[in-house]
Protein backbone atom coordinates (compact mmCIF):
# COMPACT_ATOMS: atom_id res chain seq x y z
CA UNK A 1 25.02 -5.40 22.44
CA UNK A 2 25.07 -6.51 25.93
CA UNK A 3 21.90 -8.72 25.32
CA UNK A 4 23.42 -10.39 22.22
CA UNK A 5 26.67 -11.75 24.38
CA UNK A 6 26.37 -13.14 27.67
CA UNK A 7 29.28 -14.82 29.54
CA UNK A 8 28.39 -18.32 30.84
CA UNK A 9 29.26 -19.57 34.34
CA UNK A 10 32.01 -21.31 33.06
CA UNK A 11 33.72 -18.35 31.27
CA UNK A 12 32.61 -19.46 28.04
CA UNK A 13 31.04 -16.54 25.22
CA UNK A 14 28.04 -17.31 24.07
CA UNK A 15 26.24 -15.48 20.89
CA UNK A 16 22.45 -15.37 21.12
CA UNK A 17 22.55 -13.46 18.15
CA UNK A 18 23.78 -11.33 15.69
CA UNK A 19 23.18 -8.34 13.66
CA UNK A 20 25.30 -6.40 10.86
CA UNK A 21 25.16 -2.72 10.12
CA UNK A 22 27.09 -0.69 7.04
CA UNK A 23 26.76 2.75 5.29
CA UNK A 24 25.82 1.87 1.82
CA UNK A 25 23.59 3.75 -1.07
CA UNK A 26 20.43 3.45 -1.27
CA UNK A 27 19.41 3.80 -5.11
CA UNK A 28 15.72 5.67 -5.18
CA UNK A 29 14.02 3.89 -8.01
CA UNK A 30 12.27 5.46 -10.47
CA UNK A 31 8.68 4.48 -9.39
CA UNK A 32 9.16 6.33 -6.15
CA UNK A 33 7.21 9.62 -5.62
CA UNK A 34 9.08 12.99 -5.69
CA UNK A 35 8.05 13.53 -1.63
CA UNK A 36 8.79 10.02 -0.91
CA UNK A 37 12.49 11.05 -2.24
CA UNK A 38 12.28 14.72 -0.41
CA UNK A 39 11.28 13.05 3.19
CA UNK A 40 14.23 10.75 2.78
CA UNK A 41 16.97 13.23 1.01
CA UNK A 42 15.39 16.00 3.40
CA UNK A 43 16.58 18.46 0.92
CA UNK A 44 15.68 17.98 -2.52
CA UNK A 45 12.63 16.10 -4.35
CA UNK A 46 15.24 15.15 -7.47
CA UNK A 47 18.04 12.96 -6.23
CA UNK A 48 18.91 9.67 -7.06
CA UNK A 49 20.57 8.12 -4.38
CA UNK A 50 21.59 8.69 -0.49
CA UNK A 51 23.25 7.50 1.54
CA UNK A 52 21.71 5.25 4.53
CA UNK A 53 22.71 3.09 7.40
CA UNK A 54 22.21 -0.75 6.30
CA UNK A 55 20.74 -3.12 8.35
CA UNK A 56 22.19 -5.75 6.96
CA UNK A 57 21.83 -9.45 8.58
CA UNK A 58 19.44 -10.17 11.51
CA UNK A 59 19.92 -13.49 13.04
CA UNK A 60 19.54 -15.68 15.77
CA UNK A 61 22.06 -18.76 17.27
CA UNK A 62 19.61 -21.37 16.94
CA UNK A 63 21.14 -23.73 19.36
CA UNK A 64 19.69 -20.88 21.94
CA UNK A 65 16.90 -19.50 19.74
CA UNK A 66 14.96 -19.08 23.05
CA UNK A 67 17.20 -16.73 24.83
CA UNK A 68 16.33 -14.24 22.61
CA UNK A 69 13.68 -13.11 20.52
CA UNK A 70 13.79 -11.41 16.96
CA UNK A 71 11.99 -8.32 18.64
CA UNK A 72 14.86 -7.60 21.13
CA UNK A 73 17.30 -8.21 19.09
CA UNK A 74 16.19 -5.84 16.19
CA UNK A 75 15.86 -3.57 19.61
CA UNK A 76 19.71 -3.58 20.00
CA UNK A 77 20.39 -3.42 16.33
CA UNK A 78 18.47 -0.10 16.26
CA UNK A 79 19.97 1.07 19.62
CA UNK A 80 23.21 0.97 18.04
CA UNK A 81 21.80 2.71 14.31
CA UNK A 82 20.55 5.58 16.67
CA UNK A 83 24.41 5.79 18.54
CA UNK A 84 24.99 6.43 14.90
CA UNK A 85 22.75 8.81 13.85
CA UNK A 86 23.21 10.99 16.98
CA UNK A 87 26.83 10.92 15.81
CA UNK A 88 26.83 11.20 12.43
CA UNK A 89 23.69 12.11 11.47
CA UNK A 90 21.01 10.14 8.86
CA UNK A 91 17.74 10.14 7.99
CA UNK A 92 16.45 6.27 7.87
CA UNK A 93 17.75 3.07 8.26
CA UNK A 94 16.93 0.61 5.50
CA UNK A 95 17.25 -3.30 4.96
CA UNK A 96 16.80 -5.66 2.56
CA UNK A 97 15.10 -8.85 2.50
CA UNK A 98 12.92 -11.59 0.63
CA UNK A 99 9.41 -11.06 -0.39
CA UNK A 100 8.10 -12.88 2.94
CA UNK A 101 4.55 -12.04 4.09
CA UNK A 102 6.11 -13.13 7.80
CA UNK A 103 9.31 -10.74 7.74
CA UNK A 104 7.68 -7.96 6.10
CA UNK A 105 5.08 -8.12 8.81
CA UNK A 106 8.03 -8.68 11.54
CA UNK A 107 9.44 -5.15 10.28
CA UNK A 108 6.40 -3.17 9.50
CA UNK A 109 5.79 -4.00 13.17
CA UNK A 110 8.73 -2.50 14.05
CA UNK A 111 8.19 0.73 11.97
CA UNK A 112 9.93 0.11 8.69
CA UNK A 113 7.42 -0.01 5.53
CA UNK A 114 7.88 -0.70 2.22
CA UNK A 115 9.99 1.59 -0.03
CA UNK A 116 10.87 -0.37 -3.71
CA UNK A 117 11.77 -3.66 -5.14
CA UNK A 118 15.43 -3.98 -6.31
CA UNK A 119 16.51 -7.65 -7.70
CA UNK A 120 15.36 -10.22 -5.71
CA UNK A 121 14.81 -8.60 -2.86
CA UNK A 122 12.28 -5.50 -1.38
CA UNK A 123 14.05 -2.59 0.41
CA UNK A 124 12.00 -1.56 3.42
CA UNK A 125 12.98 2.06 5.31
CA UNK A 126 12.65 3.66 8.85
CA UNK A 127 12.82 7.18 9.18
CA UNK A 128 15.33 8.13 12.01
């Protein structure tokens, strides 16, 4: 996270940004297909949960929002949610965020796509 802390002259931290990461379960909704649950389970078509990395906050320090850019620092989160799956193993990495045509975009750029609605918010998956 090198990029997301950078010491200024004065010996002062400063945090260009941020980003939060957490095993949690990742419910498979009903609606989803039995080989959409088999590519992310990698065993079995009939499960009803897994569990996934969570990519769970994303943000910038706006007072320097341009040191960085959302692009690099979604780049470091997923450095660091590969670390973990080389370690520990994993199949995606999912997130969850508000129905925004501009995020969605920002992540489907980035290789995550659409997986399910749950509550207010759409979970969206990248297979590791």
């Amino acid at each position: 996270m090198a990029i997301d802390i950078e010491k200024a002259l004065d010996g002062e931290v400063i945090i260009y940004g941020y980003f939060t990461l957490t095993i949690k379960t990742l419910e498979l909704g009903e609606n989803l297909s039995k080989s959409t649950i088999k590519r992310i389970d990698g065993f079995s078509k009939d499960v009803q949960a897994t569990e996934a990395i969570l990519l769970g906050q994303l943000g910038k320090n706006q007072m320097y929002h341009d040191q960085i850019d959302g692009q690099t620092l979604l780049g470091d989160a997923l450095d660091t949610v590969y670390s973990i799956h080389n370690l520990a193993g994993g199949r995606i990495v999912f997130l969850e965020c508000d129905e925004h045509p501009k995020l969605i975009e920002f992540y489907e750029k980035n290789g995550f796509e659409f997986l399910q609605t749950s509550g207010d918010y759409i979970q969206m998956i990248k297979y590791l």
